[in-house]
C-alpha atoms as a PDB file:
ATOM      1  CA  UNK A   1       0.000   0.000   0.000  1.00  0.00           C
ATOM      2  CA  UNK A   2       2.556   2.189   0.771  1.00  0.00           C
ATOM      3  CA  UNK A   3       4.334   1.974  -2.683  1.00  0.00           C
ATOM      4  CA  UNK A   4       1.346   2.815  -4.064  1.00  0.00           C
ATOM      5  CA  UNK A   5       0.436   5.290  -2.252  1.00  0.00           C
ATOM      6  CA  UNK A   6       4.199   6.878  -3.175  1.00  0.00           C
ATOM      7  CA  UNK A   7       3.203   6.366  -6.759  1.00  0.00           C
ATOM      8  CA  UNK A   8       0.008   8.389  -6.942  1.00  0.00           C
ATOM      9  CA  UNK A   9       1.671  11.274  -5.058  1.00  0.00           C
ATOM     10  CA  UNK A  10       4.629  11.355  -7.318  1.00  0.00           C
ATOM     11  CA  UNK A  11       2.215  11.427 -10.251  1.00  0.00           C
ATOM     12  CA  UNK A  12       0.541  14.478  -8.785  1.00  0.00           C
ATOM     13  CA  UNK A  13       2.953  16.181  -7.882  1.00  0.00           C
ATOM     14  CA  UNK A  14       4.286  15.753 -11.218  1.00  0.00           C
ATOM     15  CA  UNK A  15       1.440  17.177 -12.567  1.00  0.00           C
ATOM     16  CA  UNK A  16       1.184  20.068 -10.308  1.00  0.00           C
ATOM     17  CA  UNK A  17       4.765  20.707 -11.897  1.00  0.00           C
ATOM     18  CA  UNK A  18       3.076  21.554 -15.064  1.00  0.00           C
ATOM     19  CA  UNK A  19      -0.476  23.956 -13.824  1.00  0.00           C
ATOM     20  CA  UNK A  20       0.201  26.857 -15.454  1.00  0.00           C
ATOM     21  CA  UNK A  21       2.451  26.073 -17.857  1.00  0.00           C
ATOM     22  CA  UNK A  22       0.889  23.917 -20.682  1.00  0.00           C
ATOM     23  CA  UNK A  23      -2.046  24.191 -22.807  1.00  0.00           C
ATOM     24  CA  UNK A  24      -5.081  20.884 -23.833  1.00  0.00           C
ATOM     25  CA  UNK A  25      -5.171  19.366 -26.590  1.00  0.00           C
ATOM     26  CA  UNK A  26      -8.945  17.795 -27.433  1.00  0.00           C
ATOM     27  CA  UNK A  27      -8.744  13.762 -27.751  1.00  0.00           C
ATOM     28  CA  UNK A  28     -11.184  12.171 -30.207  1.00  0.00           C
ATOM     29  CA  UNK A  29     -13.786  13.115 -27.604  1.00  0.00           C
ATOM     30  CA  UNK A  30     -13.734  16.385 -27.305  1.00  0.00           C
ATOM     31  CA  UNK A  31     -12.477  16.336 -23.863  1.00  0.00           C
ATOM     32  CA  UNK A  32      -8.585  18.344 -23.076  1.00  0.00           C
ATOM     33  CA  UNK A  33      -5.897  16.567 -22.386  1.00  0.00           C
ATOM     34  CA  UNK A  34      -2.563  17.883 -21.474  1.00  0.00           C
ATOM     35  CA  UNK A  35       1.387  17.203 -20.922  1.00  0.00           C
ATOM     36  CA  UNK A  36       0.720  16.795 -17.322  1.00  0.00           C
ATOM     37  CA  UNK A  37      -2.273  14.159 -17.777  1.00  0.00           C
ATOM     38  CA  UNK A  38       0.282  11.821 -19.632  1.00  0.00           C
ATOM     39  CA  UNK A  39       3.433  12.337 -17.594  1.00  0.00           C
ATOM     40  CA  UNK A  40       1.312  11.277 -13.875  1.00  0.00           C
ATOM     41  CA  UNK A  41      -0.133   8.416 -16.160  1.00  0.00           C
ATOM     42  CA  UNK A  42       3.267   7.331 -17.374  1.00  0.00           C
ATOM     43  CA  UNK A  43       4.759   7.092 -13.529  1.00  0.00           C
ATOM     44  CA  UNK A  44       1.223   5.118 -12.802  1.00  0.00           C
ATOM     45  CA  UNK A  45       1.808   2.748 -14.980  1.00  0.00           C
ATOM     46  CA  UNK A  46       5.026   2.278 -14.049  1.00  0.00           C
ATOM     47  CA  UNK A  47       3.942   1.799 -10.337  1.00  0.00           C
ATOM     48  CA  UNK A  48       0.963  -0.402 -11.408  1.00  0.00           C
ATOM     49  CA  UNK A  49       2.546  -2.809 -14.350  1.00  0.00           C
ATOM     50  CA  UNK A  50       4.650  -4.669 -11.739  1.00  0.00           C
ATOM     51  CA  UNK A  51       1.812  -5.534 -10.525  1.00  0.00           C
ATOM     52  CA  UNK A  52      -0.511  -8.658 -10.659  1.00  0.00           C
ATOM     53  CA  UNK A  53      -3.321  -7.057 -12.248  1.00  0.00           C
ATOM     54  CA  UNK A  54      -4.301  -5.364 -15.331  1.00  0.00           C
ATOM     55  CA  UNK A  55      -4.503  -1.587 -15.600  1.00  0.00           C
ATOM     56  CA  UNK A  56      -7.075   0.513 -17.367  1.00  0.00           C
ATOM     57  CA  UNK A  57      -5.974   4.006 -18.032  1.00  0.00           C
ATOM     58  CA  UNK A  58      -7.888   6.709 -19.296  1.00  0.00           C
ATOM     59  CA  UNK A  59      -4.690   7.878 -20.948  1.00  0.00           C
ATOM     60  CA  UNK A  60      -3.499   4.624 -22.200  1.00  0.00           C
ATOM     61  CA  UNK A  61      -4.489   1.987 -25.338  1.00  0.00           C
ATOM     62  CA  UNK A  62      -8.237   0.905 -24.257  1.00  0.00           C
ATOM     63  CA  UNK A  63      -8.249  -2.815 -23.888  1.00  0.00           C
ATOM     64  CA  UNK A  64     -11.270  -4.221 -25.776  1.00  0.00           C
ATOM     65  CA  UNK A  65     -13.723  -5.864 -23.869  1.00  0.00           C
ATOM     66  CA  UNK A  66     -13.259  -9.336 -25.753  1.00  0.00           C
ATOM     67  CA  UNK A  67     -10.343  -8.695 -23.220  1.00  0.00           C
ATOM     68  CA  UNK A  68     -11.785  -7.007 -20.408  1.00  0.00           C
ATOM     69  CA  UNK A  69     -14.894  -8.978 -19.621  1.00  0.00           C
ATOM     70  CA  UNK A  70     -11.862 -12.280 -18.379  1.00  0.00           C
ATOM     71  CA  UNK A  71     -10.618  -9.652 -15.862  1.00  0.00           C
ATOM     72  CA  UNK A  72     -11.425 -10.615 -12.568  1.00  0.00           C
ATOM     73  CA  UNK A  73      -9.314  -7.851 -10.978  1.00  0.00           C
ATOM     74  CA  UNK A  74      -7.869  -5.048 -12.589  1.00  0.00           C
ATOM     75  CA  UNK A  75      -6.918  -1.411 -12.234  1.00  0.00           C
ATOM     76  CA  UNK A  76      -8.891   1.622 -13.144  1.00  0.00           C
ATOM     77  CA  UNK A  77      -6.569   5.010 -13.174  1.00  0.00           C
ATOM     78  CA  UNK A  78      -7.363   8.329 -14.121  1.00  0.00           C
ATOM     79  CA  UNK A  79      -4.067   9.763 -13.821  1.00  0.00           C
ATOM     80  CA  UNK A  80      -5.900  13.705 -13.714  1.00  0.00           C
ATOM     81  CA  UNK A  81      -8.967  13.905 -13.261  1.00  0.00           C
ATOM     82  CA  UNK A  82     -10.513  17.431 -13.304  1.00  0.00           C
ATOM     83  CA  UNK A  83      -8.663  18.698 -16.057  1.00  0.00           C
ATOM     84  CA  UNK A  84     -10.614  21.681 -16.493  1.00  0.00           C
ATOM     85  CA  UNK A  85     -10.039  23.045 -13.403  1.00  0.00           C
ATOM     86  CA  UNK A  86      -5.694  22.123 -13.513  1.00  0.00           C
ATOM     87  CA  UNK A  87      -6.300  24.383 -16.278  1.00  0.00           C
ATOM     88  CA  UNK A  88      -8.252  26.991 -14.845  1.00  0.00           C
ATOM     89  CA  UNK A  89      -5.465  26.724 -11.836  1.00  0.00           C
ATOM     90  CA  UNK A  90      -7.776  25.720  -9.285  1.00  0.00           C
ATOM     91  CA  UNK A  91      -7.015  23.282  -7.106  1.00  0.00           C
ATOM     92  CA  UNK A  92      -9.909  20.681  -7.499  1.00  0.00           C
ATOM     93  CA  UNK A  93      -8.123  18.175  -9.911  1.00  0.00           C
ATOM     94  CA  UNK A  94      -7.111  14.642  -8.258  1.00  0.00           C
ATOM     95  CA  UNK A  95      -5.498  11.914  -9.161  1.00  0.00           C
ATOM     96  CA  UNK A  96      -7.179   8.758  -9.013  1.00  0.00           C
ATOM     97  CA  UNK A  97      -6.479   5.199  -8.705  1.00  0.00           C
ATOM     98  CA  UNK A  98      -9.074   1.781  -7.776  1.00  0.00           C
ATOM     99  CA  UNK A  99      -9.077  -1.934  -7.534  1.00  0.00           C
ATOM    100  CA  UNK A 100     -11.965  -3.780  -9.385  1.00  0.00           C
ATOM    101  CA  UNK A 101     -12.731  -6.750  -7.999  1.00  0.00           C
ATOM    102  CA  UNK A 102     -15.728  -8.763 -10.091  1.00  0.00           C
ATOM    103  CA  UNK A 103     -17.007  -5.250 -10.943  1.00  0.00           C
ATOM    104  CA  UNK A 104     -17.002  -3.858  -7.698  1.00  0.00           C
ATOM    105  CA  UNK A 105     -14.146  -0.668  -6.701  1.00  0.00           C
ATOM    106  CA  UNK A 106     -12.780  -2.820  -3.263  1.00  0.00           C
ATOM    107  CA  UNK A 107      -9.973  -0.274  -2.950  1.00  0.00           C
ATOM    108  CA  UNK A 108      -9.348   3.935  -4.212  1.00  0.00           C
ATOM    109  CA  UNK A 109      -6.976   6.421  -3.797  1.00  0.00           C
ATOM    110  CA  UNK A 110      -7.893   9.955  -4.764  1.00  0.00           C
ATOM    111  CA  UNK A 111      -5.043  12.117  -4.266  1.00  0.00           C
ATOM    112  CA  UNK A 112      -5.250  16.125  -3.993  1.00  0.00           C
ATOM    113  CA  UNK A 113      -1.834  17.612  -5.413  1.00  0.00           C
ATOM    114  CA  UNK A 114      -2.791  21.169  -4.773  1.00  0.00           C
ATOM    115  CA  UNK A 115      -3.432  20.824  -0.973  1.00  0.00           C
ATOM    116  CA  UNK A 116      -1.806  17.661  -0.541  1.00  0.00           C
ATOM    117  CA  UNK A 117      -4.819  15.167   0.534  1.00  0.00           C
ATOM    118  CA  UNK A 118      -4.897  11.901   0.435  1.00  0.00           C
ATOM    119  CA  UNK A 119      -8.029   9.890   0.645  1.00  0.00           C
ATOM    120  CA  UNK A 120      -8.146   6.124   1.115  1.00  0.00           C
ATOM    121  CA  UNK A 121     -11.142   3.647   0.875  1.00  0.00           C
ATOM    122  CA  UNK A 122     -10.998  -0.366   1.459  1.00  0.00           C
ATOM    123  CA  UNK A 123     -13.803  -2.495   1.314  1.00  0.00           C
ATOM    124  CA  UNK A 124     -14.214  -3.772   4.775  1.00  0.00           C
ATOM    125  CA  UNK A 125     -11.572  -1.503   6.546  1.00  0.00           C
ATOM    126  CA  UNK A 126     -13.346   1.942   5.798  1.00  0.00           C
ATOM    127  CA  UNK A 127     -12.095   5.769   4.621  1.00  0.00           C
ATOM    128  CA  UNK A 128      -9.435   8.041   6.188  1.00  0.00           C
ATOM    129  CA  UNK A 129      -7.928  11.273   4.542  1.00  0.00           C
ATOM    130  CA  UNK A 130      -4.302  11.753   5.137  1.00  0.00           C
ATOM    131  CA  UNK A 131      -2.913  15.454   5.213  1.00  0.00           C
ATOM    132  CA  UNK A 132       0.714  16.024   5.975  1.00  0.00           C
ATOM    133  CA  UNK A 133       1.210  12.590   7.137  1.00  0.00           C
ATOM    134  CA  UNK A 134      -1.399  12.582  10.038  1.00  0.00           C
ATOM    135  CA  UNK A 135      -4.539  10.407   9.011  1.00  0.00           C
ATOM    136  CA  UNK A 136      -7.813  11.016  10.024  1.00  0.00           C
ATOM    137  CA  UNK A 137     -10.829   8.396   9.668  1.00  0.00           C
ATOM    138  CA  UNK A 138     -13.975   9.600   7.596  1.00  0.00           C
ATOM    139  CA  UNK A 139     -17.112   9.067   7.587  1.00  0.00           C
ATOM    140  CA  UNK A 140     -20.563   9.844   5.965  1.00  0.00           C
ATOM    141  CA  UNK A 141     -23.101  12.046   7.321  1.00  0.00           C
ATOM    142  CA  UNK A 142     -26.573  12.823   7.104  1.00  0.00           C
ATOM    143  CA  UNK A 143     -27.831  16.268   7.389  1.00  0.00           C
ATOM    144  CA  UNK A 144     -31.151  19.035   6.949  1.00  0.00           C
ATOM    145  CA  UNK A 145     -31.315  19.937   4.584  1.00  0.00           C
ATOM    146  CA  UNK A 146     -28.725  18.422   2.912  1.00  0.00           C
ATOM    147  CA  UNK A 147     -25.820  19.691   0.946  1.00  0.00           C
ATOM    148  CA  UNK A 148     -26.018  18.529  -2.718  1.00  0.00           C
ATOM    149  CA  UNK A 149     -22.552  19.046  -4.655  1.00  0.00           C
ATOM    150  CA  UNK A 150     -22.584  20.071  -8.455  1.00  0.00           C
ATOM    151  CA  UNK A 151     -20.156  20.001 -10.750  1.00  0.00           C
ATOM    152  CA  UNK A 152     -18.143  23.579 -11.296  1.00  0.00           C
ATOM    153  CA  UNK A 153     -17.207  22.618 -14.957  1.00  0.00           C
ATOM    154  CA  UNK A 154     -19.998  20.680 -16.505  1.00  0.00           C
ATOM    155  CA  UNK A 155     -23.250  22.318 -15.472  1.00  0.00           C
ATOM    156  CA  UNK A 156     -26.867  20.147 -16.061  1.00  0.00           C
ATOM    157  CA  UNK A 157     -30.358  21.772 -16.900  1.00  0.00           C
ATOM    158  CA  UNK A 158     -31.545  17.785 -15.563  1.00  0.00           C
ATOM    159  CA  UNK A 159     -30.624  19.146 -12.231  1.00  0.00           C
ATOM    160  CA  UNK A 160     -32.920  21.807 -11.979  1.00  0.00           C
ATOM    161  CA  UNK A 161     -36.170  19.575 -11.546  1.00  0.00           C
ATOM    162  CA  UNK A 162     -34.286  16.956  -9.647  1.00  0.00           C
ATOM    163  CA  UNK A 163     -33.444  19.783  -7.024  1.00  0.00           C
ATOM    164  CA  UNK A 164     -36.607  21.204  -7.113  1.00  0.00           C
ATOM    165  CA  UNK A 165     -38.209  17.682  -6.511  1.00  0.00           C
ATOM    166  CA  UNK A 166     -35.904  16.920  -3.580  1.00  0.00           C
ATOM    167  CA  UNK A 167     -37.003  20.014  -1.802  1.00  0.00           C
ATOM    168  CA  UNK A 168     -35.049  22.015   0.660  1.00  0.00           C
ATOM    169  CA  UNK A 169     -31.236  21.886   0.754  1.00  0.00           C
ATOM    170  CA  UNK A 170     -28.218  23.570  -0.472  1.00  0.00           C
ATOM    171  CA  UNK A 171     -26.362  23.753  -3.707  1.00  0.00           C
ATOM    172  CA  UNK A 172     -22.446  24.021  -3.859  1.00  0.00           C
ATOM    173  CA  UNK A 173     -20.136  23.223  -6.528  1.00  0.00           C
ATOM    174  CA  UNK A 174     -17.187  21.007  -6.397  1.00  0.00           C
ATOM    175  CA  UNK A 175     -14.469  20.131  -9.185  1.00  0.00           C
ATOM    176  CA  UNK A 176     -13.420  16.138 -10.084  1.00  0.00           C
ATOM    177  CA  UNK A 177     -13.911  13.332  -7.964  1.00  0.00           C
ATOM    178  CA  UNK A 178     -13.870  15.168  -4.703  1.00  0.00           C
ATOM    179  CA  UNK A 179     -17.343  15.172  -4.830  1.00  0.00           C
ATOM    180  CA  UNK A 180     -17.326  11.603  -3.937  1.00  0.00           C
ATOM    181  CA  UNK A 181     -14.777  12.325  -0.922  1.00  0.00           C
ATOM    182  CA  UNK A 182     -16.401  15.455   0.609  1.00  0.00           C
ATOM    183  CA  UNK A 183     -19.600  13.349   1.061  1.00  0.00           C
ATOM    184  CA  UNK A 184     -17.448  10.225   2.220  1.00  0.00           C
ATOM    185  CA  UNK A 185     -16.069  12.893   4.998  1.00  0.00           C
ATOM    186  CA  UNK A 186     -19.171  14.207   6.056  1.00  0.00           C
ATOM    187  CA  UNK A 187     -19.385  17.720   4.295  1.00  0.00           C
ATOM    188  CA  UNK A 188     -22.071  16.716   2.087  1.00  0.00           C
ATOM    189  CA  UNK A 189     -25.328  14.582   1.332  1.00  0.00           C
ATOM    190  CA  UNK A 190     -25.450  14.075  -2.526  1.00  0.00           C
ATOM    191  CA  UNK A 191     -24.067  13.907  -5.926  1.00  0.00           C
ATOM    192  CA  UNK A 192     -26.598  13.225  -8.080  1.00  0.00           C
ATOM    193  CA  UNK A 193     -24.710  12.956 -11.986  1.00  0.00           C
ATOM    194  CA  UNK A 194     -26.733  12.941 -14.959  1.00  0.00           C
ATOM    195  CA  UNK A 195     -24.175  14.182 -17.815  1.00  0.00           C
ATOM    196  CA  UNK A 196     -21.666  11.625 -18.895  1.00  0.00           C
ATOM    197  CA  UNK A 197     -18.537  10.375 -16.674  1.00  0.00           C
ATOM    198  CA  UNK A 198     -16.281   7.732 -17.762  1.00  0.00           C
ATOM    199  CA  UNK A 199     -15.771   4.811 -15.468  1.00  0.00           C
ATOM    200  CA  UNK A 200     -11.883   6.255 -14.507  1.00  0.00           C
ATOM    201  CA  UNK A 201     -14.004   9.276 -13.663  1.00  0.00           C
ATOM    202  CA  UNK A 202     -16.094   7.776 -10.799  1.00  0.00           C
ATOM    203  CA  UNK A 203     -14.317   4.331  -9.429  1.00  0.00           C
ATOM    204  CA  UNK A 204     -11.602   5.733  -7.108  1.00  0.00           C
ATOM    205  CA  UNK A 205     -14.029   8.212  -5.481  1.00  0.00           C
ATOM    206  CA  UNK A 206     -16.984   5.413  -5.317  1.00  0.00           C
ATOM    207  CA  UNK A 207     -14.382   3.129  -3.497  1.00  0.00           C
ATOM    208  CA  UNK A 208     -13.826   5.794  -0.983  1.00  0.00           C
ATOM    209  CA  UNK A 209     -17.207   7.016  -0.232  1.00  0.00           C
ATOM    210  CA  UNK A 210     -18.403   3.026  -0.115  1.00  0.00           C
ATOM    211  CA  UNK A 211     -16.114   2.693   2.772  1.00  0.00           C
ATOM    212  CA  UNK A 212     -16.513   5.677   4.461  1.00  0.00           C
ATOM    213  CA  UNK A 213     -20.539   4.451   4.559  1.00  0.00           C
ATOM    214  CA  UNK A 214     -21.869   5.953   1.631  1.00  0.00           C
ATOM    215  CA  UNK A 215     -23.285   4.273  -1.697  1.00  0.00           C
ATOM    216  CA  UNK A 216     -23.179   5.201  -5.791  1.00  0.00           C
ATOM    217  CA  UNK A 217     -26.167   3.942  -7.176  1.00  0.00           C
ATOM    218  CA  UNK A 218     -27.615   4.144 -10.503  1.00  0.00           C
ATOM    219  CA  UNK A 219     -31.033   5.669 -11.774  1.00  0.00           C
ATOM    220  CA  UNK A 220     -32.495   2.225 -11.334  1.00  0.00           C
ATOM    221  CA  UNK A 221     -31.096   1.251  -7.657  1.00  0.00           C
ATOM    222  CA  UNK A 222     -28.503  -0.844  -8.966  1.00  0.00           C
ATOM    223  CA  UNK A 223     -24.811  -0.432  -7.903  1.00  0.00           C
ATOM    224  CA  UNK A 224     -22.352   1.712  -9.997  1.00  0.00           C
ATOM    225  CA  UNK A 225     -20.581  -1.309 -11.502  1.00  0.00           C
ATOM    226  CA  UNK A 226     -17.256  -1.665 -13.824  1.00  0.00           C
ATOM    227  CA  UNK A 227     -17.610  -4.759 -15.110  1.00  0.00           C
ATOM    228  CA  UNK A 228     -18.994  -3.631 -18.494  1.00  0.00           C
ATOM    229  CA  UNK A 229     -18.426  -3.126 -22.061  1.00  0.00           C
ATOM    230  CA  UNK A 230     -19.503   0.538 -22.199  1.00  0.00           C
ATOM    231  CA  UNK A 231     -16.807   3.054 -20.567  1.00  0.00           C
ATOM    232  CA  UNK A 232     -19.136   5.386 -20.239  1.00  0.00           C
ATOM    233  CA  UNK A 233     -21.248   5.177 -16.644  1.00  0.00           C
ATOM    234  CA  UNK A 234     -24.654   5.924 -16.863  1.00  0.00           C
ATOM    235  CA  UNK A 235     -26.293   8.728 -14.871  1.00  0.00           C
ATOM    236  CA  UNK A 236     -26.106   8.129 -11.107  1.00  0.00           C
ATOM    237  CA  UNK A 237     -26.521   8.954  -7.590  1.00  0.00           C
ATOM    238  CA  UNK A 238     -23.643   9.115  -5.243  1.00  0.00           C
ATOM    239  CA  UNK A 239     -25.065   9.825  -1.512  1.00  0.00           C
ATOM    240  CA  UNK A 240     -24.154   9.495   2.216  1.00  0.00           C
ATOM    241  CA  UNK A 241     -27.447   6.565   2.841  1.00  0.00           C
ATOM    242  CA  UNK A 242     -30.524   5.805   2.253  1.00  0.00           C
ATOM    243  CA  UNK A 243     -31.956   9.055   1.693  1.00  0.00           C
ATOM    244  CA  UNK A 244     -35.701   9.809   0.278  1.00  0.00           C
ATOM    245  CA  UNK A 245     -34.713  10.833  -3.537  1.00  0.00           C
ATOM    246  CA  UNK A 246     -37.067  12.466  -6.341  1.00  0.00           C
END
């Protein structure tokens, strides 16, 4: 753990190197990309390949899922995640790291760069957030109203009605997967997502928040799984418990 835990922090720190000094390209997606995306990836997979499992990279050759759908365990990396906001230098960009076990994220890493936080979730042995060495364990928690966290960069006009169906609570906007961690340590209630994430996008954060007590489920109740063809997730809802949703 700790070897991995070196790896993801020299991958963003590495990209930190390069805020404010590169510009994005736009992949076949129409997503950005940048210098500092590939470097962190490049030291992942470094740290990852010696490894027993597969990895899946969101920066790396896609395995095909005549391939993927044998893996039993693999690893699911989004070397830097919150790209827009590395390149509007804020400081909400992670980089994220999680074991799939039979479709399931049973351990993530999100790591912070900008402020230097670490979260951790393991299936079974919950969530803490490391800062500066000290660690600290996490945990959900319910609140009224409850804080509901949208994204700063990819705004919804979906959310609108959802809100107003919920009823009271309060809005605030949050940049890559810490979403998934501030509601894992308490600070909010709910994510719901109903624009496109990737699978990279959501795992690490999902494994965290899972431990730390909370749940990512889909429109339909079902578990955010990752044991699919599609890369793409389908709309969800990541929340602290079993809250009354619209």
């Amino acid at each position: 753990m700790q070897q991995l835990i070196e790896a993801v922090k020299a991958a963003g720190l590495k990209a930190l190197s390069y805020q404010g000094k590169v510009r994005s390209e736009d992949k076949a997606d129409g997503s950005p990309v940048t210098l500092a995306d590939r470097a962190a990836h490049q030291i992942l997979m470094a740290a990852l390949e010696a490894r027993d499992y597969p990895v899946l990279s969101e920066e790396g050759a896609h395995t095909p899922w005549a391939v993927r759908r044998h893996w039993g365990r693999y690893w699911l990396v989004d070397p830097l995640d919150g790209t827009k906001e590395f390149l509007a230098g804020r400081d909400e960009f992670t980089v994220n790291v999680a074991l799939i076990d039979k479709g399931r994220p049973v351990l993530g890493l999100v790591y912070v760069p900008a402020t230097d936080h670490l979260y951790v979730g393991e299936q079974g042995k919950g969530a803490y957030v490391e800062v500066a060495g000290q660690r600290r364990a996490i945990a959900v928690r319910e609140a009224t109203p409850p804080v509901v966290l949208a994204s700063r960069s990819h705004p919804v006009p979906e959310l609108v009605p959802w809100l107003a169906a919920l009823g009271e609570h309060q809005l605030a906007n949050r940049g890559s997967s810490l979403k998934f961690c501030a509601i894992a340590e308490g600070q909010a209630q709910l994510y719901p997502r109903f624009n496109p994430t990737m699978m990279w996008d959501t795992a690490a954060g999902q494994a965290v928040l899972e431990a730390a007590g909370g749940q990512v489920l889909t429109l339909d109740g079902e578990p955010l799984s990752y044991h699919r063809e599609a890369l793409r997730n389908p709309a969800f809802i990541a929340s602290a418990g079993a809250l009354p949703l619209p």
